[in-house]
Each structure stands twice: as structure tokens, then as C-alpha cells.
Protein backbone atom coordinates (compact mmCIF):
# COMPACT_ATOMS: atom_id res chain seq x y z
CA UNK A 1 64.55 104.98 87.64
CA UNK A 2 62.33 102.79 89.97
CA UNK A 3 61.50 98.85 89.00
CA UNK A 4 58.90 96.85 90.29
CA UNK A 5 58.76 93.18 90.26
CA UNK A 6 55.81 91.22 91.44
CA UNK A 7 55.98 87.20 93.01
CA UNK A 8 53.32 85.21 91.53
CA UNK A 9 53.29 87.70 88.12
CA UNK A 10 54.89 86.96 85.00
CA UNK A 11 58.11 87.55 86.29
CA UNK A 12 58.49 90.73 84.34
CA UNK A 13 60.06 93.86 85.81
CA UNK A 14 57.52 97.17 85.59
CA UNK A 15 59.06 100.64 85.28
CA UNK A 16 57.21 102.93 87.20
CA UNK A 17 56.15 106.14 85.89
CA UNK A 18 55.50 108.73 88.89
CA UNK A 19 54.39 112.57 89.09
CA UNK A 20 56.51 112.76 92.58
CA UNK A 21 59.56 111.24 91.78
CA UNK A 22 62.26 112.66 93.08
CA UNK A 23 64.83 112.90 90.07
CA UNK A 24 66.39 116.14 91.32
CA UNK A 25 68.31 114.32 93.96
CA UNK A 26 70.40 111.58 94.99
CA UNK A 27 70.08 109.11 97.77
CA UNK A 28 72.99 107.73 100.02
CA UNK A 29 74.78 104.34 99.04
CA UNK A 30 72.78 102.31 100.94
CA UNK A 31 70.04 100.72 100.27
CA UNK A 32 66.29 101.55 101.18
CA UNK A 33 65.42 100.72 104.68
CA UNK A 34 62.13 98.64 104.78
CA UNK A 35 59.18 100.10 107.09
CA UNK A 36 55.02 99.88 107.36
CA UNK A 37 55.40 98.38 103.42
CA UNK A 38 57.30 101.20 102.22
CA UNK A 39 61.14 101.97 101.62
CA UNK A 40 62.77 104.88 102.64
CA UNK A 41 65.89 106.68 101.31
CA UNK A 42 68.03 109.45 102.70
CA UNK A 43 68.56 112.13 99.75
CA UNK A 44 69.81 115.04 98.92
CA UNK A 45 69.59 117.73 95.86
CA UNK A 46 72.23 117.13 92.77
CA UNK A 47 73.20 120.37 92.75
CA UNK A 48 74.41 123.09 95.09
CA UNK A 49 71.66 124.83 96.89
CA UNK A 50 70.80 126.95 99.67
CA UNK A 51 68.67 124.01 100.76
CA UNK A 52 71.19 122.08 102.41
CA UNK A 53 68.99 119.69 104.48
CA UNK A 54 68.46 116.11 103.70
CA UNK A 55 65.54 114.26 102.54
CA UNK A 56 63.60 110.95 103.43
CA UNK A 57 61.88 110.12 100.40
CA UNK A 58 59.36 107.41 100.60
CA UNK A 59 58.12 104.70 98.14
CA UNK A 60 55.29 102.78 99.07
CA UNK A 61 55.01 99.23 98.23
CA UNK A 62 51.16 99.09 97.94
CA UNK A 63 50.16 102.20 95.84
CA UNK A 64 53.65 102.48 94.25
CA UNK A 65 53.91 105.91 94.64
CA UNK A 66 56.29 108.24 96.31
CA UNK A 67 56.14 110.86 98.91
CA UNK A 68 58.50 112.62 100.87
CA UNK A 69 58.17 112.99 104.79
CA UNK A 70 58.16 116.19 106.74
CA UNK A 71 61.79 117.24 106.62
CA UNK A 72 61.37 120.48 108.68
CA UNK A 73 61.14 117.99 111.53
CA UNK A 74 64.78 116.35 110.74
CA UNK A 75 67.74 117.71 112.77
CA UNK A 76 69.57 120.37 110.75
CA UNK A 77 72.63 119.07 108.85
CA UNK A 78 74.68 120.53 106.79
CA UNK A 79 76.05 118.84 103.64
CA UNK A 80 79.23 119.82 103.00
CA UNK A 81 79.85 118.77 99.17
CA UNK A 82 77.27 118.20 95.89
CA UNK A 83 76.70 115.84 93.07
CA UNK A 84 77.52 112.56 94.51
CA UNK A 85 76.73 110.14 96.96
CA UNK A 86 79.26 111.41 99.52
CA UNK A 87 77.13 113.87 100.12
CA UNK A 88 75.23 111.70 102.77
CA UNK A 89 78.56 110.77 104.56
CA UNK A 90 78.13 110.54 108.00
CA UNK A 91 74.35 109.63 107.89
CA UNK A 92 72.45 106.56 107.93
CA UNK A 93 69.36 105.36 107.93
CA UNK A 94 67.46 102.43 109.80
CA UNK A 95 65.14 101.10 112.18
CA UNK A 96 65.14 99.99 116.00
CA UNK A 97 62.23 99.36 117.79
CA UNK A 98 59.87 99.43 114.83
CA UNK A 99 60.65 103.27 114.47
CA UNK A 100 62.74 105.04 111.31
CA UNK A 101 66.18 106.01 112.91
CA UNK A 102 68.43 108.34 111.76
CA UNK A 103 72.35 107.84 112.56
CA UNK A 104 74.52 111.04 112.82
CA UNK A 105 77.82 110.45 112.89
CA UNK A 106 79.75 113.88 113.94
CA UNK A 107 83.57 113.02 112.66
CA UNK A 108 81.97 113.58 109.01
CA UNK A 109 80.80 117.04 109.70
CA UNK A 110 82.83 120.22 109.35
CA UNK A 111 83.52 121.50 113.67
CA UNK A 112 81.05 122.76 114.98
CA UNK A 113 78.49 120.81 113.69
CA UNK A 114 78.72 117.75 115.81
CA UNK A 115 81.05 115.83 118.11
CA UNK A 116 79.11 112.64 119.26
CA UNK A 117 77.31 109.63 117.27
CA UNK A 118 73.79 110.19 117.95
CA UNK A 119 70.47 108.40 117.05
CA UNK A 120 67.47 109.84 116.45
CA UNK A 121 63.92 107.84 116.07
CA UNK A 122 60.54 109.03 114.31
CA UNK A 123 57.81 107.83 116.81
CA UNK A 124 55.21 109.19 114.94
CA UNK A 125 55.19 111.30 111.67
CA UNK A 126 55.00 114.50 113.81
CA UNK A 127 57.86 114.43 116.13
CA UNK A 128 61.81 113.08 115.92
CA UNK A 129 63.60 112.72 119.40
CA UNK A 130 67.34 111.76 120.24
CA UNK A 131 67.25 108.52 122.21
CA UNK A 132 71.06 107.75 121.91
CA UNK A 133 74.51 109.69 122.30
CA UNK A 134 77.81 108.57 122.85
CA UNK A 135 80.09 111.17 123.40
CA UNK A 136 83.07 111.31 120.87
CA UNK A 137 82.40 110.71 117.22
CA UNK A 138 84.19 107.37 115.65
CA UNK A 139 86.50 107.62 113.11
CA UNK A 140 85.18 107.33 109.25
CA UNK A 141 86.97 104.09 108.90
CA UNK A 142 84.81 102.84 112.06
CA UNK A 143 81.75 104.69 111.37
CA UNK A 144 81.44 102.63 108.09
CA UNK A 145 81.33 99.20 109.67
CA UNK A 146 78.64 100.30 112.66
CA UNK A 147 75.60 99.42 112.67
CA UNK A 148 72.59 99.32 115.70
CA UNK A 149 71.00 95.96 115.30
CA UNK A 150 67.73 96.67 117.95
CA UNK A 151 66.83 97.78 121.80
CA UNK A 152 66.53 95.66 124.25
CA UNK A 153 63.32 95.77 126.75
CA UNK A 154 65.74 96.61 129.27
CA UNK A 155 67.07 99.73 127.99
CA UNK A 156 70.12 98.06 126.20
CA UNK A 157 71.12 98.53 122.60
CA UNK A 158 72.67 96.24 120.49
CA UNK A 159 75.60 97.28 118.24
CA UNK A 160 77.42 95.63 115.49
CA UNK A 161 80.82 96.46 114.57
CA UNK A 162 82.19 94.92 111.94
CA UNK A 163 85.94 93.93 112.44
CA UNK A 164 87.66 91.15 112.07
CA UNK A 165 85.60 89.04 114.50
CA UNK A 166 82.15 90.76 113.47
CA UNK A 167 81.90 92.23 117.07
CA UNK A 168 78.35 92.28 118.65
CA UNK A 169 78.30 94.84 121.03
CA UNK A 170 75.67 96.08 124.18
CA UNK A 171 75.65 99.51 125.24
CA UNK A 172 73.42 100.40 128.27
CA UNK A 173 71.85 103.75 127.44
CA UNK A 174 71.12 104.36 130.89
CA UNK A 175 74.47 104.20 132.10
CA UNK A 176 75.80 105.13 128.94
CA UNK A 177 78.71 101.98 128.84
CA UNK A 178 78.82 98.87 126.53
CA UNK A 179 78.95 96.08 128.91
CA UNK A 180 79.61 93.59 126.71
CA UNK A 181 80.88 91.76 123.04
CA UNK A 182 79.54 88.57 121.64
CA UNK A 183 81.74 87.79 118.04
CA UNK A 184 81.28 84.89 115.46
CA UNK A 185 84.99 84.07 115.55
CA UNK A 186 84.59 81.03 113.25
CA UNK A 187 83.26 83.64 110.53
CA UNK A 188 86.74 85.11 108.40
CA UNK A 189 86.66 88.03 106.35
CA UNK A 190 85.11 91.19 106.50
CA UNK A 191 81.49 91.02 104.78
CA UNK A 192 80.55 87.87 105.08
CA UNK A 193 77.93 87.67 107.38
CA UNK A 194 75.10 89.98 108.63
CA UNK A 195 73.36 90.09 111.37
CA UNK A 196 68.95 90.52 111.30
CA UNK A 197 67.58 91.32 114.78
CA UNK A 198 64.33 88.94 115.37
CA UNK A 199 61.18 89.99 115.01
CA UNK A 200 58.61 86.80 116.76
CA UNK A 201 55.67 86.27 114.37
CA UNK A 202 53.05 83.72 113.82
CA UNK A 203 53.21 83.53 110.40
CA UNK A 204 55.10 81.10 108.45
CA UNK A 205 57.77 82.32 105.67
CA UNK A 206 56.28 79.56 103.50
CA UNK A 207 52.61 81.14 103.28
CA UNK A 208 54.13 84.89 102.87
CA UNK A 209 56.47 83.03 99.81
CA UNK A 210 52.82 82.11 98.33
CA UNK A 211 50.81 85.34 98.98
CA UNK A 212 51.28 87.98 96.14
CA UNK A 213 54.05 90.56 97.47
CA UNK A 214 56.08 93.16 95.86
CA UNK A 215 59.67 94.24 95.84
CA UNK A 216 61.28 97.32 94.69
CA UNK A 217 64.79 98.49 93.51
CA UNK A 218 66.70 101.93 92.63
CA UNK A 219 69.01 102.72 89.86
């Protein structure tokens, strides 16, 4: 089920009632990832199915509809088990450089499959490439507490890892080496803070507070 809520309204939540929504699958623990006014969602079907690829499912914040995006154009992945939200392990969804990226983390996927952590972007709605790989997959218990915060104009990536000291890390995708950690060592406790990459803009928070916007959530 989908809920709407609209600032400025009545402060009522709307269901939303959709020919294309996708209630034959499942989407990933995460939440939606926030792009061009619409949310995106990896997914996958319910049940067992020769169809074993993943899904990006789409809902857009303007015409409150869904759509799905070309998935024929998505690396193939198997999915290993059905029915829950494991299903997803080892992929993630976000953004970096204003492009929908697609983590793959190999030590989730049966040999043979994959044996690196690689990022893919969608540049356009046509094409996917693979900007990032660092050889060696990381461990589930590592993979769960990565996350790539934005590129750098000079072909650096930063990378949170979330330990103990909230590492921020830069890997040089040229030379394919971090080359350096940054940590908020004052912060305690795994959790407690998260890190937003900046994006500059000329508008103030206070007059997007007073415009009309909308929000979504999943259940």
C-alpha cells in the first residue's frame, strides 16, 4: 500500500489507488531513493520464477503514479532465494552525481556470479555503465554499513563506512586506491549520525517549507 501526504493540505494521509502497482513483488529494506521528483525501489517477484532479474519500480511524486524502468538494461543478477526481503541482499540502490546507481556487492552472490563491489550509474534512461570496481567483494557484515556518499570533480569518490568512528573514506577511481579517512570521533555508537553529500542551491529551505510539496511512504 502507497500513502500520500501533502504540506499545506489538511494534514490527512491519501491512499493511492493505482492500475500499475506493483503488488506482485517486494522491494529491498531500504528505503526509496529520491530522484527528478520520483522514488525509486529495487524489487523483486514474491514468488519463485524463471524471471529472476530485479526491478526498479518508480513512483512519481507529481502524477502519483507508478512505472517501472527498462530492466532489460540492468546487469543480470541472479536472486538466489524468494518471498522476503533478503532477496535483494547484496544490492543497493542510490545516487552519485545526480545519476540512479546501482551497488553490487559480489560476497552475496552464489561463485561465479561476482567477485568485486561494483557501481553502476543510469546516465540516461537508455544506457547503464560500470563506473566503479574494487576488486574483492567485502564481507556481508561490511557490505551493510557502506555506503558512496558522491564523486568528486576530480575523479575521487567518497565512501562512508560505518564503524565505530563513522569512517569517511576517498577512493581515487583512477588509480583505483583510497587515499584517505576523515571520522567524526566525537560521534559514539553505531547509527547515530548520517552523512548527506551537498548539493549548492539558491533556494532557501524556508520558501520550499512554504511551497506545496508532497511526500510518499511504502508499507
Amino acid at each position: 500500500m502507497v500513502y500520500v501526504y501533502t504540506l499545506g493540505t489538511d494534514n490527512s494521509w491519501r491512499r493511492i489507488f493505482e492500475d500499475h502497482l506493483p503488488m506482485d513483488r517486494i522491494s529491498s529494506e531500504l528505503p526509496g531513493v529520491c530522484l527528478n521528483g520520483a522514488l525509486h525501489w529495487l524489487t523483486c517477484l514474491k514468488i519463485k520464477s524463471d524471471d529472476r532479474k530485479p526491478r526498479i519500480y518508480c513512483f512519481d511524486l507529481d502524477s502519483e503514479t507508478f512505472h517501472q524502468l527498462d530492466h532489460d538494461l540492468l546487469p543480470q543478477l541472479p536472486i538466489t532465494r524468494w518471498g522476503d526481503n533478503k532477496s535483494l541482499e547484496g544490492l543497493k540502490l542510490g545516487v552519485l552525481d545526480n545519476c540512479l546507481a546501482l551497488y553490487i556487492n559480489g560476497a552475496c552472490f552464489p561463485e561465479g556470479y561476482f567477485s568485486n563491489f561494483d557501481i553502476w550509474v543510469m546516465k540516461d534512461e537508455k544506457s547503464w555503465a560500470n563506473i566503479f570496481r574494487i576488486s574483492g567483494a567485502a564481507p556481508s557484515s561490511v557490505w551493510k554499513r557502506i555506503e558512496p556518499l558522491m564523486l568528486t570533480e576530480d575523479g575521487k569518490m567518497l565512501i562512508i563506512y560505518n564503524d565505530e568512528k563513522i569512517l569517511l573514506k576517498y577512493y581515487d577511481l583512477r588509480t583505483g586506491m583510497f587515499i584517505a579517512d576523515r571520522w567524526a570521533d566525537h560521534v559514539i555508537g553505531y547509527g547515530s549520525i548520517k552523512y548527506i553529500g551537498h548539493v549548492a542551491s539558491l533556494v532557501s529551505p524556508q520558501h520550499i517549507m512554504m511551497k506545496k510539496s508532497t511526500a510518499a511512504t511504502n508499507f
